[in-house]
Each structure stands twice: as structure tokens, then as C-alpha cells.
PDB file of N, CA and C in Angstrom:
ATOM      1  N   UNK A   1      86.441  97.666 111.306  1.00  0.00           N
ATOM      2  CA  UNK A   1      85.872  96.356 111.495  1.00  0.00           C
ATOM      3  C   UNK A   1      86.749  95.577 112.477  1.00  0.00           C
ATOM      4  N   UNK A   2      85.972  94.987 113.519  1.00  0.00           N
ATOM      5  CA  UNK A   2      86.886  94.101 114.457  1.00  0.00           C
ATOM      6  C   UNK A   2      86.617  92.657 113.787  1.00  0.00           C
ATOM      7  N   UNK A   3      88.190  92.412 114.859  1.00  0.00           N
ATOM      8  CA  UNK A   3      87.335  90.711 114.157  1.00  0.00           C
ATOM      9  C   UNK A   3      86.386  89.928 114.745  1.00  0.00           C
ATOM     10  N   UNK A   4      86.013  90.309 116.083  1.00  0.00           N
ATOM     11  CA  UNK A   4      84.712  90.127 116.705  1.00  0.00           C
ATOM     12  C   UNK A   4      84.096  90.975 116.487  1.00  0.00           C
ATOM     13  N   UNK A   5      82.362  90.738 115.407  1.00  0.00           N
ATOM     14  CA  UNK A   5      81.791  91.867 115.541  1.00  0.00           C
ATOM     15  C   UNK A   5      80.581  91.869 116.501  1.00  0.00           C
ATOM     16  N   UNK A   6      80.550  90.744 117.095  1.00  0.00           N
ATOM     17  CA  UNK A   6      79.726  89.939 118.701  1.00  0.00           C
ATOM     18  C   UNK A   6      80.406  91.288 119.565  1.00  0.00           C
ATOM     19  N   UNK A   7      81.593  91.421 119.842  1.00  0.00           N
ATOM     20  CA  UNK A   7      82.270  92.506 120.933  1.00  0.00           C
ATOM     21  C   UNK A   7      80.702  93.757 120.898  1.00  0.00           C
ATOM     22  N   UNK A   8      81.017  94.332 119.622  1.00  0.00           N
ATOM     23  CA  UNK A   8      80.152  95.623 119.379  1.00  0.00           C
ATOM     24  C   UNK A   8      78.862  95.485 120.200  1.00  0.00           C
ATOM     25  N   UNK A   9      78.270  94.268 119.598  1.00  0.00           N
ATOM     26  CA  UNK A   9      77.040  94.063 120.256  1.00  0.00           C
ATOM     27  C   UNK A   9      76.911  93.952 121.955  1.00  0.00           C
ATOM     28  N   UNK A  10      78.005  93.287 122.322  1.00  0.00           N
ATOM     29  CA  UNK A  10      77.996  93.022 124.002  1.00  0.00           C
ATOM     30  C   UNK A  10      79.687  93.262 124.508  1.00  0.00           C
ATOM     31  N   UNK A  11      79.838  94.627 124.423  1.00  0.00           N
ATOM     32  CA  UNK A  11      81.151  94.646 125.099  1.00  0.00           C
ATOM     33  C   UNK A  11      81.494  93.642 125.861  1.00  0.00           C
ATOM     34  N   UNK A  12      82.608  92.776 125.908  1.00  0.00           N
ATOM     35  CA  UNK A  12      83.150  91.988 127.064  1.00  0.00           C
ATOM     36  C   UNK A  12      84.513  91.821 127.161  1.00  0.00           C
ATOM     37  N   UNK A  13      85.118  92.283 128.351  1.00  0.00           N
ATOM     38  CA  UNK A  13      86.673  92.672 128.900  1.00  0.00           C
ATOM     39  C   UNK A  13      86.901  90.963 128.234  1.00  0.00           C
ATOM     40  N   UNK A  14      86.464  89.911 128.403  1.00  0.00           N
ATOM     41  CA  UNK A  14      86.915  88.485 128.280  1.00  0.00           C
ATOM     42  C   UNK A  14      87.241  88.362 126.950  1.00  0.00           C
ATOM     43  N   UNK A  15      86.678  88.941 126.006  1.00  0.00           N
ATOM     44  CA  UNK A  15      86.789  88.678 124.521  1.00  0.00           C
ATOM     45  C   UNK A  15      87.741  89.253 124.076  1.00  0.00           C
ATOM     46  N   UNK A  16      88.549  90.414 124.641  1.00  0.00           N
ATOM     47  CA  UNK A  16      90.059  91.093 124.233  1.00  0.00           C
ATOM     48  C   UNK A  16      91.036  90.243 124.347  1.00  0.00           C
ATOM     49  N   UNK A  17      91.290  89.041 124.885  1.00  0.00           N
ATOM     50  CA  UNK A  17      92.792  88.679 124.659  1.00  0.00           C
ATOM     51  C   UNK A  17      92.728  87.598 123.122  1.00  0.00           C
ATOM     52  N   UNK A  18      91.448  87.198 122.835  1.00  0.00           N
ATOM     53  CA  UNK A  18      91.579  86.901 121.809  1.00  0.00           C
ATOM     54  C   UNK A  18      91.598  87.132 120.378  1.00  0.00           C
ATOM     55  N   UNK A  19      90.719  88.802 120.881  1.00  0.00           N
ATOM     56  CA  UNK A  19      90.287  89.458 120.169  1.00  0.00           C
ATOM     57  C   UNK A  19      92.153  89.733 120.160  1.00  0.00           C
ATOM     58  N   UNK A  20      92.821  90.600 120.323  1.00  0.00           N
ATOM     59  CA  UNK A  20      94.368  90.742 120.731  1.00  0.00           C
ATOM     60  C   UNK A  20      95.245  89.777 120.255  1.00  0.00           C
ATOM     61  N   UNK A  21      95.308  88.747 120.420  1.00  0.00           N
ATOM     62  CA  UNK A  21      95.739  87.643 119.704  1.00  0.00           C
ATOM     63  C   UNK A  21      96.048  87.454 118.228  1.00  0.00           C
ATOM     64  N   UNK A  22      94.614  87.623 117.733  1.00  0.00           N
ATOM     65  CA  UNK A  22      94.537  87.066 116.352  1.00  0.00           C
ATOM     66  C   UNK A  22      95.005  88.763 115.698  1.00  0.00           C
ATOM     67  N   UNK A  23      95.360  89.920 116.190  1.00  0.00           N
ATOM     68  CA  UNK A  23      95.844  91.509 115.513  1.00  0.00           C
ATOM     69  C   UNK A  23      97.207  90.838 115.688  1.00  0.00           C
ATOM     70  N   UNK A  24      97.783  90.575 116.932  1.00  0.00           N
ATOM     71  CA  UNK A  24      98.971  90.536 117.199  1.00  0.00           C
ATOM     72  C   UNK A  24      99.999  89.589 115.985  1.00  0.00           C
ATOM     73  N   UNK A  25      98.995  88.623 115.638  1.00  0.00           N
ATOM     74  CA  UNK A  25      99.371  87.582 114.663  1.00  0.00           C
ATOM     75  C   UNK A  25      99.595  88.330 113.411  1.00  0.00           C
ATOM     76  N   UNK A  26      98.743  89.045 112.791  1.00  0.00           N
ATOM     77  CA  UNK A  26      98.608  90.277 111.705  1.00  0.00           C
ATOM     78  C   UNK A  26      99.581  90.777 111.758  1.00  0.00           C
ATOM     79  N   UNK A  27      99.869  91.732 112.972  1.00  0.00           N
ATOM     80  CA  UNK A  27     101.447  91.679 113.040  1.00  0.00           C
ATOM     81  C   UNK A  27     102.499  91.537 112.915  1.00  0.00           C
ATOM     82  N   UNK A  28     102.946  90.271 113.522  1.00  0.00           N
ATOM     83  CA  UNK A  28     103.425  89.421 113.252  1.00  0.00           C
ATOM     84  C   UNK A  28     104.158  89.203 111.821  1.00  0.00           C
ATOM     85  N   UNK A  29     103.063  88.664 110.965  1.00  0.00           N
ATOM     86  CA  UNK A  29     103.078  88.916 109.884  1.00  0.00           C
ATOM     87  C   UNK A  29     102.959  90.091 108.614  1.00  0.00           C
ATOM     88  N   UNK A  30     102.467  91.295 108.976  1.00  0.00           N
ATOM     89  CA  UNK A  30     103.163  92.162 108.782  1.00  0.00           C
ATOM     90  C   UNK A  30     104.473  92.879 108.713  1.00  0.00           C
ATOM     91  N   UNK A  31     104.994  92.251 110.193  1.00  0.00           N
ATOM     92  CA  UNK A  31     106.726  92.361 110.412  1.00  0.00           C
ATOM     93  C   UNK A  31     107.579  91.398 109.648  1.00  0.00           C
ATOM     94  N   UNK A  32     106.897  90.226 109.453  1.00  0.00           N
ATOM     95  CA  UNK A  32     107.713  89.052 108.483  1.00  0.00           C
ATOM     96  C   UNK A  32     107.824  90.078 107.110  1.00  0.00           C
ATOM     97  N   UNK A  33     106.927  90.145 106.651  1.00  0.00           N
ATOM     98  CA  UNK A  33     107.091  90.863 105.192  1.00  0.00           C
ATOM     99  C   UNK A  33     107.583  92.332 104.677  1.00  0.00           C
ATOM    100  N   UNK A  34     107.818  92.938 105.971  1.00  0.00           N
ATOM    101  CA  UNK A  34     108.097  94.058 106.110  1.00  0.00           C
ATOM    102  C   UNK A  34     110.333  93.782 106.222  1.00  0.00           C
ATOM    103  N   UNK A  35     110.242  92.505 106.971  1.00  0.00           N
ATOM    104  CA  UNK A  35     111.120  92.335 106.768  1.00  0.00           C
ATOM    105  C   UNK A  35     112.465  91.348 105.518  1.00  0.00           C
ATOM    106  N   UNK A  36     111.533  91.430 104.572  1.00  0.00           N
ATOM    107  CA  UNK A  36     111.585  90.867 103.560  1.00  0.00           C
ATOM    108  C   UNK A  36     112.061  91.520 102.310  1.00  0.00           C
ATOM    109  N   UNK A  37     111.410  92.922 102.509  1.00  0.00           N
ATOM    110  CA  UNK A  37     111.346  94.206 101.640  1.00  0.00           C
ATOM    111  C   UNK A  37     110.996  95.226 102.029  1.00  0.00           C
ATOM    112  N   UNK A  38     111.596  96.380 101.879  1.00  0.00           N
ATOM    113  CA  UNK A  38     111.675  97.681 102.000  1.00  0.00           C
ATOM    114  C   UNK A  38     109.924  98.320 101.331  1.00  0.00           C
ATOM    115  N   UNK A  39     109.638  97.695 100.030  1.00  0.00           N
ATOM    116  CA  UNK A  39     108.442  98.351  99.215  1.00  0.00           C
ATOM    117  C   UNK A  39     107.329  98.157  99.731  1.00  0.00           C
ATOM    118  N   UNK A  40     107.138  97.735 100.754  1.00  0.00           N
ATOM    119  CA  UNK A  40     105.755  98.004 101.300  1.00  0.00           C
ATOM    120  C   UNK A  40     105.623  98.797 103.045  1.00  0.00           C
ATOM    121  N   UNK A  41     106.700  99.152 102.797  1.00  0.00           N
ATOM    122  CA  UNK A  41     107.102  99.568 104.488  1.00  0.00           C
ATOM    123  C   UNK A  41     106.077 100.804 104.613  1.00  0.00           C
ATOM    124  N   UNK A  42     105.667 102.112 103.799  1.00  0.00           N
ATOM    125  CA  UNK A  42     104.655 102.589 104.030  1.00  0.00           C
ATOM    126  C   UNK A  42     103.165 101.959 103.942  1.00  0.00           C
ATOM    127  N   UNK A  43     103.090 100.572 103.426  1.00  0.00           N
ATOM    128  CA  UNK A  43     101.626 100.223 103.801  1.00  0.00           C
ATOM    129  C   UNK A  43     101.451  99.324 105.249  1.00  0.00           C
ATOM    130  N   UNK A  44     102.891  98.876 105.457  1.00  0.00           N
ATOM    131  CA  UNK A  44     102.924  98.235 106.744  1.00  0.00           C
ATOM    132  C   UNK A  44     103.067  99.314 108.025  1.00  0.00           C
ATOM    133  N   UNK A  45     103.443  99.728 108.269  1.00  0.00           N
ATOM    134  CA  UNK A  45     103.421 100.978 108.756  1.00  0.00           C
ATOM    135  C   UNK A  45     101.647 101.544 109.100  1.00  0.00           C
ATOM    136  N   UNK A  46     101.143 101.872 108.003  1.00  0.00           N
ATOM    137  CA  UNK A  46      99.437 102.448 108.119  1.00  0.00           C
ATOM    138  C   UNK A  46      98.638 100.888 108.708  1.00  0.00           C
ATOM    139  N   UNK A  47      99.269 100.141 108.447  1.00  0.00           N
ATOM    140  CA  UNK A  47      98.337  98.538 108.747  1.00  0.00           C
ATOM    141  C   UNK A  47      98.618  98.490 110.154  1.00  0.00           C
ATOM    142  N   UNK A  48     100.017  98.634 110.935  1.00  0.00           N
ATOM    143  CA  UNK A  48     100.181  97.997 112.046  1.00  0.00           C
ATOM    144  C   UNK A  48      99.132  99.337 112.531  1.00  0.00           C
ATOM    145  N   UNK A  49      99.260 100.638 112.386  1.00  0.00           N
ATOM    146  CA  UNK A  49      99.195 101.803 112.835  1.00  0.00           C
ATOM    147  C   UNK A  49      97.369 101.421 113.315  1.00  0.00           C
ATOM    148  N   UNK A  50      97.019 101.300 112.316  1.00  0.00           N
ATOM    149  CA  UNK A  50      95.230 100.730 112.372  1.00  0.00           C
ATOM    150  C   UNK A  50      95.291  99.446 113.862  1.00  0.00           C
ATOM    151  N   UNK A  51      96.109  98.507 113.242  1.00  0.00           N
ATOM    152  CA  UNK A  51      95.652  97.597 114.082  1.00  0.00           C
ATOM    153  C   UNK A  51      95.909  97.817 115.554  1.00  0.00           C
ATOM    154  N   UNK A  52      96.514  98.488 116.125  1.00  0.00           N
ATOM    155  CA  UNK A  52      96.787  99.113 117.423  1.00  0.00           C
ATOM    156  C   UNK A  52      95.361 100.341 117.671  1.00  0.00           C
ATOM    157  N   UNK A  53      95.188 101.463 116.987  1.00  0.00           N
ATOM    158  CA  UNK A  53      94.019 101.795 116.894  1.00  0.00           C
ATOM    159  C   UNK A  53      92.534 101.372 117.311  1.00  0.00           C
ATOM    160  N   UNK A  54      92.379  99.912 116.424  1.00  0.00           N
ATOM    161  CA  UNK A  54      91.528  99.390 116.376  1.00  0.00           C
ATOM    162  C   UNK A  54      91.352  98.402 118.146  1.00  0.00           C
ATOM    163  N   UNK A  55      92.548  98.434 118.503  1.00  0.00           N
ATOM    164  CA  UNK A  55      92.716  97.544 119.532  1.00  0.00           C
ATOM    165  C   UNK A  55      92.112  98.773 120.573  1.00  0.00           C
ATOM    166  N   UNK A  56      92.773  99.925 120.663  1.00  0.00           N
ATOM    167  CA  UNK A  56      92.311 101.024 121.529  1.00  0.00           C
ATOM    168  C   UNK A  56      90.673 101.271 121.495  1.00  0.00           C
ATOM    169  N   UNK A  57      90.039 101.188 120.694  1.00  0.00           N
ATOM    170  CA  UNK A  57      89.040 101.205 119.981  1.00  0.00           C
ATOM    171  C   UNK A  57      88.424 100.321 121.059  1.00  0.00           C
ATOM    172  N   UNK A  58      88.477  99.186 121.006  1.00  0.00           N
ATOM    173  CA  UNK A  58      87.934  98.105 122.000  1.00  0.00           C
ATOM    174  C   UNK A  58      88.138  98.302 123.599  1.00  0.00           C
ATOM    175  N   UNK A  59      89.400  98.532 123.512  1.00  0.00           N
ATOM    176  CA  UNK A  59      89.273  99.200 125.104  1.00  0.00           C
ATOM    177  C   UNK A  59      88.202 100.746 125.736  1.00  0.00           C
ATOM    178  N   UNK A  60      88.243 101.384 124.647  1.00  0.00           N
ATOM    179  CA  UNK A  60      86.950 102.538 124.672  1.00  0.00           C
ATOM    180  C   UNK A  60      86.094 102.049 124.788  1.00  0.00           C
ATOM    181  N   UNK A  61      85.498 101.249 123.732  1.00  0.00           N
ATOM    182  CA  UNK A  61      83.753 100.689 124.291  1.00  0.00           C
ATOM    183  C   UNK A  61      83.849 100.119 126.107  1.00  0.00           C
ATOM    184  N   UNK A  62      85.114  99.972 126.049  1.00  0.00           N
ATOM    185  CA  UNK A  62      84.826  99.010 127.809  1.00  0.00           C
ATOM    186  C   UNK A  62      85.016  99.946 128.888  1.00  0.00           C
ATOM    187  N   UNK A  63      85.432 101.302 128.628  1.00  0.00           N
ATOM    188  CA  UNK A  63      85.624 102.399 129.207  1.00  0.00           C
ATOM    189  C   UNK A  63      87.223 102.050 129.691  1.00  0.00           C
ATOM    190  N   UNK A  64      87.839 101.783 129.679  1.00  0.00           N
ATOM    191  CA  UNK A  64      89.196 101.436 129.790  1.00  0.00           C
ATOM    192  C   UNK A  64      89.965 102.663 129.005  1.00  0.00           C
ATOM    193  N   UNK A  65      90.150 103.619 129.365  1.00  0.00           N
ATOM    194  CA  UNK A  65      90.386 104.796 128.824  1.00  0.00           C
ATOM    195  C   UNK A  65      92.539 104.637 128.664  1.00  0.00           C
ATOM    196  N   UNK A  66      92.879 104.172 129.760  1.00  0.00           N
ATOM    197  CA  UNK A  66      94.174 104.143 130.098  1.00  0.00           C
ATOM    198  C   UNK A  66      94.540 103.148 129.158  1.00  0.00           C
ATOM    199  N   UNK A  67      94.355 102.262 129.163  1.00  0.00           N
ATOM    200  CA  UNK A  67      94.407 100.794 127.961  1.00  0.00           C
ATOM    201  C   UNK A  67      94.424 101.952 126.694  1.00  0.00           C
ATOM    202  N   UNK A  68      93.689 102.165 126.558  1.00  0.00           N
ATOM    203  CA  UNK A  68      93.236 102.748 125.062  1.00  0.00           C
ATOM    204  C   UNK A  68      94.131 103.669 124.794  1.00  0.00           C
ATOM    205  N   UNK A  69      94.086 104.808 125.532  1.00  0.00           N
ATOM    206  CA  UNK A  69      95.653 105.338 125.557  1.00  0.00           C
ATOM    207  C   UNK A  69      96.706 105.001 125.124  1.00  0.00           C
ATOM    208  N   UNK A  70      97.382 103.408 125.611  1.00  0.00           N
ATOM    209  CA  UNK A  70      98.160 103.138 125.785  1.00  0.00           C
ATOM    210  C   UNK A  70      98.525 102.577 124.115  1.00  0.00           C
ATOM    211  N   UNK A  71      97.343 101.927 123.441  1.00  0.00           N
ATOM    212  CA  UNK A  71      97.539 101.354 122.303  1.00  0.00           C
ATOM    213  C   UNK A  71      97.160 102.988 121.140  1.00  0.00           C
ATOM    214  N   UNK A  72      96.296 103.569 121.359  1.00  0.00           N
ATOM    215  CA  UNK A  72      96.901 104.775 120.577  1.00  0.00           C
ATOM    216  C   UNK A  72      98.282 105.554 120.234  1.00  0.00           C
ATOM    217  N   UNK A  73      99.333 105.841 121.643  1.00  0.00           N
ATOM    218  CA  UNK A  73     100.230 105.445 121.647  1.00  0.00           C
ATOM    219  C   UNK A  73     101.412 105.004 120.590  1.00  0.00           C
ATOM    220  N   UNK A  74     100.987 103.554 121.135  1.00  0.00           N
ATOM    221  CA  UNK A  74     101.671 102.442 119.803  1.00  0.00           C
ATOM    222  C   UNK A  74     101.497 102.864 118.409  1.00  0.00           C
ATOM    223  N   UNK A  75      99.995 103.185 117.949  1.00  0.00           N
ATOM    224  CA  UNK A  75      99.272 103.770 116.954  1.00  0.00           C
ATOM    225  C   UNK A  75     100.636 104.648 116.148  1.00  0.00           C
ATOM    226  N   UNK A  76     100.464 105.709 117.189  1.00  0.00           N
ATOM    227  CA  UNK A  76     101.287 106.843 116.789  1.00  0.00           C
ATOM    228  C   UNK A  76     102.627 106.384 116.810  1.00  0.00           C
ATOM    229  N   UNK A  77     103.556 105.915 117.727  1.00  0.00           N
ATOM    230  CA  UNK A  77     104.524 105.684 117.087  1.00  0.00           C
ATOM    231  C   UNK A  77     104.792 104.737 115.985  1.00  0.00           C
ATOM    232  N   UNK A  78     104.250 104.062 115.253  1.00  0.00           N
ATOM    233  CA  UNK A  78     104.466 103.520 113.722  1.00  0.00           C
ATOM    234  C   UNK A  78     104.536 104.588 113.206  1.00  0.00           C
ATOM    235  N   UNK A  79     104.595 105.715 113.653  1.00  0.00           N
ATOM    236  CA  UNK A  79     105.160 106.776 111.841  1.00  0.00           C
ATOM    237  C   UNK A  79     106.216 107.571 113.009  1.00  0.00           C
ATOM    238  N   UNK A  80     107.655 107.306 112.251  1.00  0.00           N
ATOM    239  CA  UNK A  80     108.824 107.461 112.803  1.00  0.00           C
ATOM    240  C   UNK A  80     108.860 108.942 112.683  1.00  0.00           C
ATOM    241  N   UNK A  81     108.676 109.331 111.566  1.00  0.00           N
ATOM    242  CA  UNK A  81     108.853 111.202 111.597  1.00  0.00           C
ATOM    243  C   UNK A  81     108.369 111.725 112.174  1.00  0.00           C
ATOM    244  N   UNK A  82     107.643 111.231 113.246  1.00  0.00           N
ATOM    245  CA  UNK A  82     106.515 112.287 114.184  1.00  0.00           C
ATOM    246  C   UNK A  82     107.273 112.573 115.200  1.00  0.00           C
ATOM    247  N   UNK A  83     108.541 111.248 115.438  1.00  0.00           N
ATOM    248  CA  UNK A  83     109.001 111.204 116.847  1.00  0.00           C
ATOM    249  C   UNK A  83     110.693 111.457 116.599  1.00  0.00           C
ATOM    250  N   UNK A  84     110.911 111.796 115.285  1.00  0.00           N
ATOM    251  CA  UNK A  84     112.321 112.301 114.694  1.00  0.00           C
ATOM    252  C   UNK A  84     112.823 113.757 114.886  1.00  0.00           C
TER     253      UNK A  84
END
């Protein structure tokens, strides 16, 4: 689920930085609480992992293949043992 679900209906390159914005904030806050405590570091971890995903995701519908790439990527590195 994006948080624009208008995007789906009418891809538009214009609607990603806000669309981008409001994940990045998720983030954000994900990293606050992550840095707070150790006990949720595997669900923060699968959350940021999605929300980068989901961002690539949006660059696919726009054919932006390199973008998308780039946040899959990110995706993958949130799980440290892949790259250990």
C-alpha cells in the first residue's frame, strides 16, 4: 500500500517527492525508536527494508528502472548479514 493510492491510478514523476517525504519521515522515526532499544531492531529493520522497496516500487510504475534499482538496493542493505 502506498500512501498515495491516486499514484496507482495515474502514475506521476511529480507525486514522488512527497510521496518520499512522508516514508522518509517513517524513517525517521523508525530510527528514533530503534535508537531507543535494541528489541525491536528486527522489526525495524523489515519496516525500513519495505519502505525503500515500496519507494522502488513507485519508480517501476514510472519506468525509472535505475531509481528503482537504486532504492532496492537500500532495501537490501537493511539486513546486515547479507553484506557481512
Amino acid at each position: 500500500m502506498a500512501l498515495d493510492d491516486d499514484f496507482y491510478k495515474s502514475p506521476d514523476a511529480s507525486k514522488i517527492p512527497a510521496i518520499e517525504a512522508k516514508y522518509n519521515e517513517a524513517i525517521g522515526l523508525i530510527d528514533q525508536t530503534l535508537a531507543k532499544s535494541d528489541d525491536y531492531k528486527g522489526s525495524g529493520i523489515y519496516r525500513k527494508a519495505w519502505i525503500y522497496k515500496e519507494i522502488g516500487f513507485l519508480y517501476e510504475q514510472l519506468g525509472d528502472y535505475k531509481k528503482m534499482g537504486e532504492f532496492s538496493d537500500k532495501a537490501l542493505s537493511q539486513w546486515p548479514e547479507f553484506y557481512s
